[in-house]
C-alpha atoms as a PDB file:
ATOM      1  CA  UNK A   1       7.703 -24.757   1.633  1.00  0.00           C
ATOM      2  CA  UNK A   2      10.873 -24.079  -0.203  1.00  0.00           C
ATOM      3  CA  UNK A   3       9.033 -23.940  -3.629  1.00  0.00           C
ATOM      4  CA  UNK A   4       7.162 -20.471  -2.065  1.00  0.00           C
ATOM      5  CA  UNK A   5      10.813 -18.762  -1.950  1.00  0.00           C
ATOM      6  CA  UNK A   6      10.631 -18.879  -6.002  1.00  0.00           C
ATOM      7  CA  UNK A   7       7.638 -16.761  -6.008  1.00  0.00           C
ATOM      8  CA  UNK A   8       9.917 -13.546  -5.344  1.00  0.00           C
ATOM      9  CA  UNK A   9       8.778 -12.379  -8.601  1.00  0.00           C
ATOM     10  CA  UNK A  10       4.809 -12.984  -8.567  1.00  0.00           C
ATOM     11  CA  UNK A  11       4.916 -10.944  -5.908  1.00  0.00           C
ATOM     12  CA  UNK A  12       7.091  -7.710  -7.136  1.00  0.00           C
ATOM     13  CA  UNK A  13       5.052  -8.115 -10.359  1.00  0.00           C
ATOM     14  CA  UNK A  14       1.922  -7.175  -7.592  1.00  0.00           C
ATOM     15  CA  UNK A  15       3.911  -4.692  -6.011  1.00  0.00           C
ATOM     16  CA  UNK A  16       4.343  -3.342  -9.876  1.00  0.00           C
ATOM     17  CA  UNK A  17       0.689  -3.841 -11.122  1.00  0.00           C
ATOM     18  CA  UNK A  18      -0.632  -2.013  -7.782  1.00  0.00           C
ATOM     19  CA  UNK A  19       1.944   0.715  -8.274  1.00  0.00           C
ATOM     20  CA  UNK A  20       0.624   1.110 -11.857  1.00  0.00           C
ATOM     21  CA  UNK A  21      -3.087   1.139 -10.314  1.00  0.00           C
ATOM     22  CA  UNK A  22      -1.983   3.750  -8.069  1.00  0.00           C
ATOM     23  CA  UNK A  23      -1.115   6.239 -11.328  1.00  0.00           C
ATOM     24  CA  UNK A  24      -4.512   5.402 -12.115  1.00  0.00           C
ATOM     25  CA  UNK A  25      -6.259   5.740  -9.097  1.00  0.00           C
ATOM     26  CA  UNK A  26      -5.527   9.191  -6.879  1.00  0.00           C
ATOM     27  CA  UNK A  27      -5.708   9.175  -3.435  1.00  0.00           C
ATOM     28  CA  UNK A  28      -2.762   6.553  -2.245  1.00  0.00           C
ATOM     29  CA  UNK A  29      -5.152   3.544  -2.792  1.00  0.00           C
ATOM     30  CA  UNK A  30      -3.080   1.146  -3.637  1.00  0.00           C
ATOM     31  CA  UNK A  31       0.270   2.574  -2.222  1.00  0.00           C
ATOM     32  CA  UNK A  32       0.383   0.512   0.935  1.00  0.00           C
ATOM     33  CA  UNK A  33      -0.301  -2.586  -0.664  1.00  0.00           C
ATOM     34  CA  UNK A  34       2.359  -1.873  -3.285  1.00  0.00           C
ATOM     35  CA  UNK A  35       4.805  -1.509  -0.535  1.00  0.00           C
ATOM     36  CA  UNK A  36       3.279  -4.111   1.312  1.00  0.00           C
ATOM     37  CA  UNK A  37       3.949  -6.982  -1.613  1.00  0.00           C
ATOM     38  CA  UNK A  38       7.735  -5.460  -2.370  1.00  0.00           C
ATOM     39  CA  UNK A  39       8.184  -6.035   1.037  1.00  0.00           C
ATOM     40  CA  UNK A  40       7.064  -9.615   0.847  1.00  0.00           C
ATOM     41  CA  UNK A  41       9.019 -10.006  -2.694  1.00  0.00           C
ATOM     42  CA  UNK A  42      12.017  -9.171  -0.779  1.00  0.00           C
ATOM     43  CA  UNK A  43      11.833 -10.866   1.879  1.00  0.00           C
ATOM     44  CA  UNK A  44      11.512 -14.133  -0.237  1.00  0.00           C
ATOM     45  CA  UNK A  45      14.727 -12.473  -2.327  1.00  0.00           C
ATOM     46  CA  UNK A  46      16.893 -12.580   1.141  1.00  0.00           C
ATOM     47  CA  UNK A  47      16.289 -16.096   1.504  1.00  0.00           C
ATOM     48  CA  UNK A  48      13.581 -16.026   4.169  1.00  0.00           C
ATOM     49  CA  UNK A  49      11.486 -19.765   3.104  1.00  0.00           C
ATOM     50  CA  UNK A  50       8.078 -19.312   5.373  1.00  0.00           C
ATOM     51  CA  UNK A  51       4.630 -20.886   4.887  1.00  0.00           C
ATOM     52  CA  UNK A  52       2.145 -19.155   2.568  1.00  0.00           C
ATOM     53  CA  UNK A  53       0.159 -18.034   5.609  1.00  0.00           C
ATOM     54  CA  UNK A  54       3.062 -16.399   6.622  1.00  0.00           C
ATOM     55  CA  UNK A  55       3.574 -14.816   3.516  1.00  0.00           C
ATOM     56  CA  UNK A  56       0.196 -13.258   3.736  1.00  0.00           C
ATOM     57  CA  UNK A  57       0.306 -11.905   7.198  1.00  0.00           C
ATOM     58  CA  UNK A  58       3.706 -10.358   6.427  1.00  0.00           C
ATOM     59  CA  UNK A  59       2.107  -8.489   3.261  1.00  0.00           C
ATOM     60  CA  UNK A  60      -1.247  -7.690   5.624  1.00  0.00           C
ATOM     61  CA  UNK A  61       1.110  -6.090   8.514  1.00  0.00           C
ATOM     62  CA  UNK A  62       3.288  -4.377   5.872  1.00  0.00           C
ATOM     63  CA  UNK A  63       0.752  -2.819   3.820  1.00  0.00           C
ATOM     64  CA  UNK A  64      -0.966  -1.913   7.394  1.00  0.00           C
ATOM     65  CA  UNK A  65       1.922   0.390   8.407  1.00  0.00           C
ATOM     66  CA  UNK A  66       2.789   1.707   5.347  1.00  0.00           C
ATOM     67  CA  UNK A  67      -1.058   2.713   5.035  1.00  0.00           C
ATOM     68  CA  UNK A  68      -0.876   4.558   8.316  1.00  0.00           C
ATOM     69  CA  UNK A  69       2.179   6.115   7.642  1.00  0.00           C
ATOM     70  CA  UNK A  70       1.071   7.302   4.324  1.00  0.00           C
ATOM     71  CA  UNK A  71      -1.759   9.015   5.970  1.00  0.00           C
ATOM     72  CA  UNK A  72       0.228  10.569   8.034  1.00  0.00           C
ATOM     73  CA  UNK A  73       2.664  12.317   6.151  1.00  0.00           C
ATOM     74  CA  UNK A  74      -0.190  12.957   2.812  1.00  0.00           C
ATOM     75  CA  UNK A  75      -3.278  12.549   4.860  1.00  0.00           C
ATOM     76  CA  UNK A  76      -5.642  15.598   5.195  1.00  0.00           C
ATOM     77  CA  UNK A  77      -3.956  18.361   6.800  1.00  0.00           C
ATOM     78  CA  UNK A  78      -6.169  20.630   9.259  1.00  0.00           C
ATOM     79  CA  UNK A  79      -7.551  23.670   7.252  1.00  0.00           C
ATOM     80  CA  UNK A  80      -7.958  21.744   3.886  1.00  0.00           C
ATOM     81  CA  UNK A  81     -11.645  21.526   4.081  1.00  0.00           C
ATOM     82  CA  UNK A  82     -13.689  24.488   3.500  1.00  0.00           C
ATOM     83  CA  UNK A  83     -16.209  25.445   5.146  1.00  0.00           C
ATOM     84  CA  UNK A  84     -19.149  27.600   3.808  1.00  0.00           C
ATOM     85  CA  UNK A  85     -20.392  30.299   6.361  1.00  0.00           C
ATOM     86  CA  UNK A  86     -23.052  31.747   3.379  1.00  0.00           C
ATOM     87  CA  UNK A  87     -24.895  30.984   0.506  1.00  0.00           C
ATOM     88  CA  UNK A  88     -24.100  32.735  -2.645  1.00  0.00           C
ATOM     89  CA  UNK A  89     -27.802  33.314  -3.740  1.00  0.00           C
ATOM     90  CA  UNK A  90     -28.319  35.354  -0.561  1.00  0.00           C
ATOM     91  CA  UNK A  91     -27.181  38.703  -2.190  1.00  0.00           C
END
C-alpha cells in the first residue's frame, strides 16, 4: 500500500494528458477528469497512503463534482438556443 503513494506523478501526468485532450476537444470533456486526477496526484503528494480502490473512488467523486460544477458555471445558459418560428423559403 505504501508503494501507491509513489504514483503521485502517473497520475498528474493524467491530469496533464486530459488537460491537453481538453485543448483538443471543446466542450469541457475532459475538464472534470483533469481535475479529478490532480486531485488524486495531490492527495498522494500530502502523504495520504490509501488502497488503489480508494484511489479510484477519490478520482470518480472528484471528477463528479468538478463535472457538475463546470456545468454550472459554463453550462448552457437559458436563451442560447434558437429557436426558428419560420422557414426561410416561405417568402
Amino acid at each position: 500500500m505504501t508503494g501507491l503513494i509513489y504514483l503521485w506523478w502517473a497520475w498528474m501526468a493524467a491530469a496533464a494528458v486530459l488537460l491537453v485532450l481538453e485543448m483538443v476537444v471543446p466542450g469541457f470533456l475532459f475538464l472534470g477528469f483533469a481535475i479529478g486526477a490532480a486531485a488524486v496526484g495531490l492527495w498522494l503528494v500530502a502523504g495520504y497512503a490509501v488502497g488503489w480502490h480508494w484511489l479510484v473512488l477519490v478520482f470518480a467523486l472528484v471528477s463528479l463534482a468538478a463535472w457538475i460544477a463546470l456545468r454550472q458555471m459554463v453550462g448552457i445558459r437559458k436563451g442560447q438556443v434558437k429557436t426558428w418560428d419560420r422557414d426561410i423559403n416561405e417568402d
